[in-house]
Protein backbone atom coordinates (compact mmCIF):
# COMPACT_ATOMS: atom_id res chain seq x y z
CA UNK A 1 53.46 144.26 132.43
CA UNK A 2 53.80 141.70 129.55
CA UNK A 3 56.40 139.37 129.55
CA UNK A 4 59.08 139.84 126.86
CA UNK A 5 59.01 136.45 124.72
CA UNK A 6 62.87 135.76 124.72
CA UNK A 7 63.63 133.51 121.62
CA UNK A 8 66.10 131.08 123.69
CA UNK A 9 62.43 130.17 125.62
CA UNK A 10 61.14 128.57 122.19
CA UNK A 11 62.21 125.13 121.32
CA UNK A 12 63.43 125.64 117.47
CA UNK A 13 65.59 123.49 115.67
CA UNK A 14 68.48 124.65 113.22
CA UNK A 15 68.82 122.54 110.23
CA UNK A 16 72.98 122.74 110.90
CA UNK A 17 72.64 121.02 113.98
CA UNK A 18 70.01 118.42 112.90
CA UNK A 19 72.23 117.43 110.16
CA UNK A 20 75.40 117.63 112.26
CA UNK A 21 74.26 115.33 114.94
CA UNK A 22 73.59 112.90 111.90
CA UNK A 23 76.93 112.94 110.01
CA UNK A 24 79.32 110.04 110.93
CA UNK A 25 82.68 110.12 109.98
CA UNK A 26 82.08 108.22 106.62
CA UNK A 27 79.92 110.98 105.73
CA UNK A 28 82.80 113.88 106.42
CA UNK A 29 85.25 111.64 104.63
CA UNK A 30 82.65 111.00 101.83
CA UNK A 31 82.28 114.75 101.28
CA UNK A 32 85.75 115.62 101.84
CA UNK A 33 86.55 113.42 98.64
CA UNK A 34 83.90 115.04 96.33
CA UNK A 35 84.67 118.56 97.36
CA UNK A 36 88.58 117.61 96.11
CA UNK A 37 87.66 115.66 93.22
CA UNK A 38 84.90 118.91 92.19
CA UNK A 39 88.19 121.44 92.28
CA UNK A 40 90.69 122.12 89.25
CA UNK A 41 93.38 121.50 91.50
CA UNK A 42 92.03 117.69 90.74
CA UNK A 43 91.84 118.06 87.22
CA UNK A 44 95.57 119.87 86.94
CA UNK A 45 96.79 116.77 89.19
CA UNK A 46 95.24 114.36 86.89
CA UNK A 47 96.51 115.92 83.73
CA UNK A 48 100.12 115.93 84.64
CA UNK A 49 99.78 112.68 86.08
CA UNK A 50 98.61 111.27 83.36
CA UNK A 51 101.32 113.07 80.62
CA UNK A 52 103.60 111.88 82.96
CA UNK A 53 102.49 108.01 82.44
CA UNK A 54 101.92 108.37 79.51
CA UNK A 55 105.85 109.77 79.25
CA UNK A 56 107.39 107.09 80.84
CA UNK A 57 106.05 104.84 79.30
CA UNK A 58 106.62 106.29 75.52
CA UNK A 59 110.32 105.77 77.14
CA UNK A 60 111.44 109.13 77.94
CA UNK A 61 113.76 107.50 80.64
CA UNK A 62 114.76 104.54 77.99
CA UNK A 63 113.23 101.24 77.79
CA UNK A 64 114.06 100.45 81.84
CA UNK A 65 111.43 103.30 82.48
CA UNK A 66 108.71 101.47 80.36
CA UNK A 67 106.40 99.95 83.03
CA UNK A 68 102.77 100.38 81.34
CA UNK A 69 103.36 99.85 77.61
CA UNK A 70 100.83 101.29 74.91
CA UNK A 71 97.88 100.54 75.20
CA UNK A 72 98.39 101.23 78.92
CA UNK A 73 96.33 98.69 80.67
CA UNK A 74 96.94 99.55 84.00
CA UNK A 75 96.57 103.29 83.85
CA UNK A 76 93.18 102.38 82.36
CA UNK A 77 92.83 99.59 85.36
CA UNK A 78 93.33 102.86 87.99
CA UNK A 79 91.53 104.98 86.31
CA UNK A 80 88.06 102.70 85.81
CA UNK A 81 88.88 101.91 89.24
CA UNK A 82 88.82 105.88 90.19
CA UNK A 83 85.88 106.37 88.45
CA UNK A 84 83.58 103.65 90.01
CA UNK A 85 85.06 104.97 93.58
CA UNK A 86 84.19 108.79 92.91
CA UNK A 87 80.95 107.69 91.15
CA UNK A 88 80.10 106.09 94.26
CA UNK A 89 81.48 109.26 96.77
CA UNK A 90 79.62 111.45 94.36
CA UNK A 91 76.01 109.33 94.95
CA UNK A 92 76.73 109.09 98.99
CA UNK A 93 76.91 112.95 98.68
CA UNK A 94 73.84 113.40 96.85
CA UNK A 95 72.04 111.19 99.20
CA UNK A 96 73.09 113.02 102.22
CA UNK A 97 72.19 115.95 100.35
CA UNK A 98 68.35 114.68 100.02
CA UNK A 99 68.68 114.24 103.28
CA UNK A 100 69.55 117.24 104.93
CA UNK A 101 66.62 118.81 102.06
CA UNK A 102 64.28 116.45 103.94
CA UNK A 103 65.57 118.01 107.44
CA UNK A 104 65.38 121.33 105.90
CA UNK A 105 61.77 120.53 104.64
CA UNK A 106 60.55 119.11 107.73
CA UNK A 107 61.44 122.26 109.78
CA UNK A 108 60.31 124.71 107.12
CA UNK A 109 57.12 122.62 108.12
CA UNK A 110 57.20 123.13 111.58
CA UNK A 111 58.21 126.80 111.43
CA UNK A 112 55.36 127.16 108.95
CA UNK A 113 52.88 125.21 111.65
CA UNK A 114 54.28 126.91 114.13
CA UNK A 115 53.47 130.50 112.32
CA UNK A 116 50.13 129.17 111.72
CA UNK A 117 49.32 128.22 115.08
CA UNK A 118 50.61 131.82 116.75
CA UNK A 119 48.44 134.04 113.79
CA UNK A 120 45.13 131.93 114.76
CA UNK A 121 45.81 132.58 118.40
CA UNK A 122 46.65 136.46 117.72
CA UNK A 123 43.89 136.73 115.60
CA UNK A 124 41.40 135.25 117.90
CA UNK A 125 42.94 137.73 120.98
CA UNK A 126 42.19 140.71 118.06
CA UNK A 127 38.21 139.59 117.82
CA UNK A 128 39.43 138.53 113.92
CA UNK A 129 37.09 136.25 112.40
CA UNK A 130 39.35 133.45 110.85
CA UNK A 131 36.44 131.85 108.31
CA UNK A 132 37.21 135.44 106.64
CA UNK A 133 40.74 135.78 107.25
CA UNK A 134 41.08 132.52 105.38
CA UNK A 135 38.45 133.11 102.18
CA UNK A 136 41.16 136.62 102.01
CA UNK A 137 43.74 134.65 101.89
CA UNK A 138 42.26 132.28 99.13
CA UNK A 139 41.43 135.12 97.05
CA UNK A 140 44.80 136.09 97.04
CA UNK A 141 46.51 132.84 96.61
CA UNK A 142 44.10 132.43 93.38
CA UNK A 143 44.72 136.88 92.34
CA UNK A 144 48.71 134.85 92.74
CA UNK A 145 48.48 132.13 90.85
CA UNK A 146 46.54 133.92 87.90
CA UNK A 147 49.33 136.26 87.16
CA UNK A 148 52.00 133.55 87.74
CA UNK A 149 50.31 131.50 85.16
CA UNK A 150 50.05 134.36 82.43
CA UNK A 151 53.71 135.68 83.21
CA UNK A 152 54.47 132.24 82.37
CA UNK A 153 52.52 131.89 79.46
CA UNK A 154 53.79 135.27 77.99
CA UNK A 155 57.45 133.72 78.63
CA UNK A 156 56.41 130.19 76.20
């Protein structure tokens, strides 16, 4: 009887919990931010902050309530300051985002080794000759590659 290969028996690695075990807290807190500050609740929040300054300080309340007078220096003060923060929460996503595409690259690698590795062994246990598995499989990357490149020169 053959054994029955049980897929908890092969050592594979799921992108999700690569990347997990490398995501500190500054990372979660990083992409917390720019998952907010990506939303329209942010925008609506900004707007009617904003008209609000900019109310109080046309003196809606009376001249007491003027704290940021035209041209409002310190609502442009915050909001450079804003700006150069979510700029910079914005890049420390996209890094970590090249990052886990690296992860996700270097296991598509393995599982593609991995596939590679298994077919050469079944094909040997089948009597298959791999020098002509391989010049079939060339001739078909090329028959590929030939209609990719006039489907794409039909589309210019």
């Amino acid at each position: 009887m053959d054994p029955v290969l049980n897929p908890d028996d092969l050592p594979l690695r799921q992108e999700r919990v690569v990347f997990a075990r490398m995501r500190g807290t500054q990372d979660r807190v990083a992409d917390a931010i720019t998952a907010f500050a990506g939303t329209m609740l942010f925008v609506y929040i900004h707007a009617l902050w904003f008209a609000v300054w900019i109310a109080l300080n046309e003196g809606l309340l009376g001249q007491g309530g003027i704290f940021d007078p035209y041209p409002y220096g310190l609502l442009t003060m915050i909001v450079s300051l804003e700006a150069i923060f979510l700029s910079t929460f914005v890049m420390v996503s996209q890094n970590r985002q090249a990052t886990r595409e690296n992860v996700r690259a270097d296991l598509d690698f393995e599982t593609n080794l991995r596939s590679e590795v298994w077919s050469a062994h079944i094909g040997a246990a089948l009597g298959l000759d791999p020098r002509e598995v391989e010049q079939r499989v060339q001739e078909l990357l090329t028959e590929n590659r030939a209609k990719m490149n006039s489907g794409t020169q039909k589309a210019s």
